[in-house]
PDB file of N, CA and C in Angstrom:
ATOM      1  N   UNK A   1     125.325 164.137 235.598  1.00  0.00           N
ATOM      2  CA  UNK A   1     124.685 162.849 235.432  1.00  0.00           C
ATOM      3  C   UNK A   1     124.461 162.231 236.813  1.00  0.00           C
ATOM      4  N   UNK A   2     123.386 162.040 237.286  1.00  0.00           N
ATOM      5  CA  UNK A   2     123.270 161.292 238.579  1.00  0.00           C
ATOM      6  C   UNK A   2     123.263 159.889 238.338  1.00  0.00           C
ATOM      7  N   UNK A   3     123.626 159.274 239.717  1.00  0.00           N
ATOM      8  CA  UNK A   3     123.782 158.040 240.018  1.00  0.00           C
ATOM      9  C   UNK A   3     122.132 157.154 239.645  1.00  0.00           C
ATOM     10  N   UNK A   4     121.748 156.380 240.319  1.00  0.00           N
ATOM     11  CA  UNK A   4     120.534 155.686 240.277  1.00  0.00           C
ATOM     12  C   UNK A   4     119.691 155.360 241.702  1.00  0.00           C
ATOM     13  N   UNK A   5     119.282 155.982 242.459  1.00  0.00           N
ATOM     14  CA  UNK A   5     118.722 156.752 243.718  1.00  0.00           C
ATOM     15  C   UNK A   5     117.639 154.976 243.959  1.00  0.00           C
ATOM     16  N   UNK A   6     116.974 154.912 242.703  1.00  0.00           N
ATOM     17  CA  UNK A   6     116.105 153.668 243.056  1.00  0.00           C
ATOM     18  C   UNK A   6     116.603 152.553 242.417  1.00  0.00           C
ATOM     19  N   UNK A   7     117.813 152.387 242.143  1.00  0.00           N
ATOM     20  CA  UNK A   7     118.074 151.110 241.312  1.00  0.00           C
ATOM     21  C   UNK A   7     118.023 151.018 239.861  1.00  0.00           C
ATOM     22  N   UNK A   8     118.255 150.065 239.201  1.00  0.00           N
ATOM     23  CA  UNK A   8     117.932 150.014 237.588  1.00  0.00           C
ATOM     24  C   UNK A   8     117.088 148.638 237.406  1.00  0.00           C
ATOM     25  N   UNK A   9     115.958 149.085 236.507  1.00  0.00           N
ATOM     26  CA  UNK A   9     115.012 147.766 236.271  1.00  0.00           C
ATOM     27  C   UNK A   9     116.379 147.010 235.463  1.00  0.00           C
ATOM     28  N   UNK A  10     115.775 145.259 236.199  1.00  0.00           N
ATOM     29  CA  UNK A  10     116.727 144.653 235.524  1.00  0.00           C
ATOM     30  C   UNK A  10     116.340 144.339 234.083  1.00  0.00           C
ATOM     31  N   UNK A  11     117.361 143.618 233.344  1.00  0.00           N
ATOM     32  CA  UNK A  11     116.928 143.756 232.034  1.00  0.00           C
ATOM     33  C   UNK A  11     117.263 144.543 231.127  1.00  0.00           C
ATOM     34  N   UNK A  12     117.495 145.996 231.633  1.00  0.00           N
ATOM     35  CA  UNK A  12     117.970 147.257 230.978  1.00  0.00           C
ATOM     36  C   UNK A  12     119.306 147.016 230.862  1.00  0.00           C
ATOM     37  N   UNK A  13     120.163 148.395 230.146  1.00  0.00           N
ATOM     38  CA  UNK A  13     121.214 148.852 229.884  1.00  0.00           C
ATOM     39  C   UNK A  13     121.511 150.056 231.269  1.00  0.00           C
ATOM     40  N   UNK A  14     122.482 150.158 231.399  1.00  0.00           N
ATOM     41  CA  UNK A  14     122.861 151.057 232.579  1.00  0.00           C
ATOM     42  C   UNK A  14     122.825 152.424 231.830  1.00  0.00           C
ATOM     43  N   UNK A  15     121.424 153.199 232.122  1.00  0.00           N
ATOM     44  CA  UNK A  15     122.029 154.351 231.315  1.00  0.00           C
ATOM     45  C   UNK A  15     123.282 155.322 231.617  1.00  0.00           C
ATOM     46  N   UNK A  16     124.343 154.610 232.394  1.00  0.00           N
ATOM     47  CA  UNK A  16     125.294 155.462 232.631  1.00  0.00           C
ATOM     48  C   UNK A  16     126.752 154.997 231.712  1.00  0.00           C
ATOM     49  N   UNK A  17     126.037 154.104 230.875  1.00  0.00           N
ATOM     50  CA  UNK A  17     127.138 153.007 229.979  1.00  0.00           C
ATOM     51  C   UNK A  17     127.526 154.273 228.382  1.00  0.00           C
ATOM     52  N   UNK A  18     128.629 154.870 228.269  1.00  0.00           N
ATOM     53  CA  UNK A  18     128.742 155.572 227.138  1.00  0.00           C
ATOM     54  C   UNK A  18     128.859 154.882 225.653  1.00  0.00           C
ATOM     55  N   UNK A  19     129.131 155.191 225.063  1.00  0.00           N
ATOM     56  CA  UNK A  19     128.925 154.703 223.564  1.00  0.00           C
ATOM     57  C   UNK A  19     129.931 153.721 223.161  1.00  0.00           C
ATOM     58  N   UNK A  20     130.951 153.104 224.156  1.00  0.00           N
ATOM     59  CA  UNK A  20     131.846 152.319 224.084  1.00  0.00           C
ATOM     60  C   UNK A  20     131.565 151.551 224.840  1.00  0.00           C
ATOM     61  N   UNK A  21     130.498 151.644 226.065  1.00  0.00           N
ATOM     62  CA  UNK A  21     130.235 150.349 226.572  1.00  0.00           C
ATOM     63  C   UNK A  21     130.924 150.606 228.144  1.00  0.00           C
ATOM     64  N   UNK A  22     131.714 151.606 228.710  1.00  0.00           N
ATOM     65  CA  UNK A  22     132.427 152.319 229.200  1.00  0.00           C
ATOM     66  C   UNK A  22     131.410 153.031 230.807  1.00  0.00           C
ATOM     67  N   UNK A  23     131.396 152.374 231.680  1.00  0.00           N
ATOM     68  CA  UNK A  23     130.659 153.067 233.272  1.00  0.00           C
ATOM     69  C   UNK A  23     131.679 154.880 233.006  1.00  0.00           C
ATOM     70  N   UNK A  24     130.198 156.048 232.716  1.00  0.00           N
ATOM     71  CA  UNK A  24     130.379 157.132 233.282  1.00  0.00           C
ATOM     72  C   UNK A  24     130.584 157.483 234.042  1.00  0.00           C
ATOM     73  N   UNK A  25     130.398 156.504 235.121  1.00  0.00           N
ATOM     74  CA  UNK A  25     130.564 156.870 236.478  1.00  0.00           C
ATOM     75  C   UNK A  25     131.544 156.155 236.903  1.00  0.00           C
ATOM     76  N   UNK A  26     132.505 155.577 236.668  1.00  0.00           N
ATOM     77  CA  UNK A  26     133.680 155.293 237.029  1.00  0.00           C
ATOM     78  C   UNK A  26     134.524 155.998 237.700  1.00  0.00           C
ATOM     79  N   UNK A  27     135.056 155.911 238.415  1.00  0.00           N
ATOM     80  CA  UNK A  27     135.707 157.118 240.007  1.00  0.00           C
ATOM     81  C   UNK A  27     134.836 158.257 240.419  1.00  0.00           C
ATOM     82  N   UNK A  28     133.424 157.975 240.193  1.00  0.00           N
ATOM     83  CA  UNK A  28     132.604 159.100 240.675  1.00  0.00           C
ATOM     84  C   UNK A  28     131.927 158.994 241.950  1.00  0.00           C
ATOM     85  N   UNK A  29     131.950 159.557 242.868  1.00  0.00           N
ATOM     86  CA  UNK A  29     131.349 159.001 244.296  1.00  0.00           C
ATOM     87  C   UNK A  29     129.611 158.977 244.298  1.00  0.00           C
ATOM     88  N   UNK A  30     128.787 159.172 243.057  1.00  0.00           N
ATOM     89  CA  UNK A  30     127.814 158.858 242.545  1.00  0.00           C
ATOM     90  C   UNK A  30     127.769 157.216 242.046  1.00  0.00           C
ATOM     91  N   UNK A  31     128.533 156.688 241.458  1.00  0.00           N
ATOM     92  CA  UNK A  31     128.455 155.679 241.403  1.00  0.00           C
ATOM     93  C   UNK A  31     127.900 153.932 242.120  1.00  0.00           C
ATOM     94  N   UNK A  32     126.528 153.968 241.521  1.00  0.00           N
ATOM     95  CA  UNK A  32     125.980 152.918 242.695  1.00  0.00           C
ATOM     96  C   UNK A  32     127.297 151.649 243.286  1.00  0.00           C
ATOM     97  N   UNK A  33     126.702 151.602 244.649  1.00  0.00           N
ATOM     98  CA  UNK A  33     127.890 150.313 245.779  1.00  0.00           C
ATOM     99  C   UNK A  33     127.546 149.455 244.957  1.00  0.00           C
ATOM    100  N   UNK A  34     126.867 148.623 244.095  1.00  0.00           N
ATOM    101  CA  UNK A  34     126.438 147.748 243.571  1.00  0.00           C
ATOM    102  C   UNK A  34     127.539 147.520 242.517  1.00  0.00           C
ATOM    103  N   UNK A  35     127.850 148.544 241.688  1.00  0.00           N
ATOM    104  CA  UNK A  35     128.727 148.298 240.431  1.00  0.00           C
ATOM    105  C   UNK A  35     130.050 148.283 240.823  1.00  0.00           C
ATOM    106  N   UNK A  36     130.357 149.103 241.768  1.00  0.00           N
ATOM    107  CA  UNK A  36     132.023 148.967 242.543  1.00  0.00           C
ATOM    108  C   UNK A  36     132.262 147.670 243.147  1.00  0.00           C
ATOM    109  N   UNK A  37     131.404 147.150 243.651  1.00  0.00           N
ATOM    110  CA  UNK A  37     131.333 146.009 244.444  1.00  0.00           C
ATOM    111  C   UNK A  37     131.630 144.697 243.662  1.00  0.00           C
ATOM    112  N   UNK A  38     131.240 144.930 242.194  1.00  0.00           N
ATOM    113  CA  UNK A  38     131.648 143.965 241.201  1.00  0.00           C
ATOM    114  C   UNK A  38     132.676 144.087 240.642  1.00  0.00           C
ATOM    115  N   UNK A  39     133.633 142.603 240.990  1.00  0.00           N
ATOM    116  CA  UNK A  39     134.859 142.425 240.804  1.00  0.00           C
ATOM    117  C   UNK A  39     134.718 141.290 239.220  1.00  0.00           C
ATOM    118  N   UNK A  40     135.560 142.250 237.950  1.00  0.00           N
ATOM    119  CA  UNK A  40     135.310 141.299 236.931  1.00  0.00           C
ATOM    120  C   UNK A  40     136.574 140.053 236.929  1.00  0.00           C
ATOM    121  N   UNK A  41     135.906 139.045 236.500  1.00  0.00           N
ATOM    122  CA  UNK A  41     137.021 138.017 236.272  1.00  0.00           C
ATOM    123  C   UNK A  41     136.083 137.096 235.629  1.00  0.00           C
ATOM    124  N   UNK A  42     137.354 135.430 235.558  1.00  0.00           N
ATOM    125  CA  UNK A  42     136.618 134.676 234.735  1.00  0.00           C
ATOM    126  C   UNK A  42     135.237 134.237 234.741  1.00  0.00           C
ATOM    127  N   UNK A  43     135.341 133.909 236.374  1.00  0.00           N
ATOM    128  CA  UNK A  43     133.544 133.193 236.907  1.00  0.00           C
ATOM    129  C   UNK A  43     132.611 134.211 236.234  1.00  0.00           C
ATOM    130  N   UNK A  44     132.572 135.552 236.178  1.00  0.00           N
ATOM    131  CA  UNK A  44     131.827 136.483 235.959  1.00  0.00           C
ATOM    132  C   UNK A  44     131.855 136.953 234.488  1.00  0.00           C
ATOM    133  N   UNK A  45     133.104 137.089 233.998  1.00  0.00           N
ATOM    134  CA  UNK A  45     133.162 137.669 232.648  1.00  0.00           C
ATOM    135  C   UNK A  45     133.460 136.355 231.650  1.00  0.00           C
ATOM    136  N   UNK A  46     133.724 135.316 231.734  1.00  0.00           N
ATOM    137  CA  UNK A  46     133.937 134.237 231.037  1.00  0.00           C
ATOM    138  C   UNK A  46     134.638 134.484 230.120  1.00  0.00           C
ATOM    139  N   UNK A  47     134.203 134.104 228.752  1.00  0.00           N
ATOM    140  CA  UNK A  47     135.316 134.388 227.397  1.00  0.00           C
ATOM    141  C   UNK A  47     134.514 134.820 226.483  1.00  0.00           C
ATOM    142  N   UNK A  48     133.596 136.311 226.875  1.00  0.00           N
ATOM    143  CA  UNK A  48     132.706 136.255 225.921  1.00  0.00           C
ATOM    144  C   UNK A  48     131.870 137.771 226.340  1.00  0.00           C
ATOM    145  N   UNK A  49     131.140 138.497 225.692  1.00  0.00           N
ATOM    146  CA  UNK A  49     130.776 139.357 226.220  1.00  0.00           C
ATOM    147  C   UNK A  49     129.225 139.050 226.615  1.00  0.00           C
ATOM    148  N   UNK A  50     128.872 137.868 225.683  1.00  0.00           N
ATOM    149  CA  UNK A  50     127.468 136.929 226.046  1.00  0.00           C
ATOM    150  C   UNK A  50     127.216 136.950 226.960  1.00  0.00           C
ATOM    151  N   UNK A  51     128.571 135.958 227.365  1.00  0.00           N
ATOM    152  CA  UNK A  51     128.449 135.215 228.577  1.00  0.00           C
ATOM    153  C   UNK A  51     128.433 135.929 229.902  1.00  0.00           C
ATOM    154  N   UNK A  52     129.055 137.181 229.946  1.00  0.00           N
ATOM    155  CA  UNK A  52     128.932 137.972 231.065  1.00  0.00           C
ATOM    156  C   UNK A  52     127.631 138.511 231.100  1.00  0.00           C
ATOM    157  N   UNK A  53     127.131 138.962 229.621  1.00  0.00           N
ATOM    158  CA  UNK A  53     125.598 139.155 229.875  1.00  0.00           C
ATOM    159  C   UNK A  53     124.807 138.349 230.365  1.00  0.00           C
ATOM    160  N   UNK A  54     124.990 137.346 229.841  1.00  0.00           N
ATOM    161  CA  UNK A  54     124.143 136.280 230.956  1.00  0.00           C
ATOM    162  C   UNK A  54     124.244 136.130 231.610  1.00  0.00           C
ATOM    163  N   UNK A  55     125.346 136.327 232.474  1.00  0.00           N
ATOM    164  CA  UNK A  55     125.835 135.869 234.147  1.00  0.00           C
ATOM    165  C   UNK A  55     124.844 137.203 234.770  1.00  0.00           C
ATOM    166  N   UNK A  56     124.840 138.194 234.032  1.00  0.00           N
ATOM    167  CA  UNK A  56     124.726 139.280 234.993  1.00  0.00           C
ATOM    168  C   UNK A  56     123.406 139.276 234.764  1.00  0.00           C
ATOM    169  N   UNK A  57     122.652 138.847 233.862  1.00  0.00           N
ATOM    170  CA  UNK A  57     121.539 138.643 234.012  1.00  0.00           C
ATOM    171  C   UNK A  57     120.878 137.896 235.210  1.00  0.00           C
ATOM    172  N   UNK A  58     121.474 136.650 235.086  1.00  0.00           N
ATOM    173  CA  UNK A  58     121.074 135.697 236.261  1.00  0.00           C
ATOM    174  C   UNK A  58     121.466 136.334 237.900  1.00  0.00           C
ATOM    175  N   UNK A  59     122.167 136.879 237.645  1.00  0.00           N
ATOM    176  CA  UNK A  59     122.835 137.522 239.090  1.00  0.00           C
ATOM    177  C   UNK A  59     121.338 138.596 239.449  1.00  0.00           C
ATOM    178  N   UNK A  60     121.100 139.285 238.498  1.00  0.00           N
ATOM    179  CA  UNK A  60     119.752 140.144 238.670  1.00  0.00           C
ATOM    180  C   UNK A  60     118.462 139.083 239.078  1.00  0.00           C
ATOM    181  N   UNK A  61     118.083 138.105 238.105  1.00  0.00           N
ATOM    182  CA  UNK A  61     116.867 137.171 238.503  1.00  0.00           C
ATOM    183  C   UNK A  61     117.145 136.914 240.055  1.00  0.00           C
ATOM    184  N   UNK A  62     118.504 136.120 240.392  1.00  0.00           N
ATOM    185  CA  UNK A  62     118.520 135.962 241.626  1.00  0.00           C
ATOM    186  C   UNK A  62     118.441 136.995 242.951  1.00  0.00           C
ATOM    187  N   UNK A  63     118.844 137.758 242.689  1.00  0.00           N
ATOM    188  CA  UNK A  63     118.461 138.873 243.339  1.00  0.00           C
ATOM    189  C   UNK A  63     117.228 139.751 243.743  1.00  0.00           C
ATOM    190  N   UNK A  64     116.125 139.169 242.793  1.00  0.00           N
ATOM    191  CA  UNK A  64     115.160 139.765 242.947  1.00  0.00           C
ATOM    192  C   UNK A  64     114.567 140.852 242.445  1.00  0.00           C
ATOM    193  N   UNK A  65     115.507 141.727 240.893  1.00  0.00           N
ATOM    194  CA  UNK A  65     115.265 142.608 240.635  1.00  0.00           C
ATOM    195  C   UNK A  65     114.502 143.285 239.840  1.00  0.00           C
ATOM    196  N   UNK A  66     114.016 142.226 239.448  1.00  0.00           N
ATOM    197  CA  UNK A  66     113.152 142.085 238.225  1.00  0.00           C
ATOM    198  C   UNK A  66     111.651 142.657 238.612  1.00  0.00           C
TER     199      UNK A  66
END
């Protein structure tokens, strides 16, 4: 399974997310700097799985990825 060489359109699902919701690439040195680099906690994951979707949404708009 390779990493993501050009990024992921935002908006999408990570196709590296398994059927539990679970990064495939978790301890893989394929794994984009982008997803390691994200540290989960409250600001980010809130109390909700919504709400992290939305954060991470907005984190993408702001970023430019769209």
């Amino acid at each position: 399974m390779p990493g993501l060489p050009d990024g992921k359109p935002a908006g999408l699902p990570c196709p590296h997310l398994t059927p539990t919701l679970a990064c495939a690439l978790f301890g893989d040195p394929r794994r984009p700097q982008v997803c390691a680099s994200l540290r989960p906690g409250p600001e980010m994951c809130g109390d909700s799985r919504e709400y992290a979707l939305r954060h991470l949404d907005e984190l993408e708009r702001l970023t430019g990825s769209r």
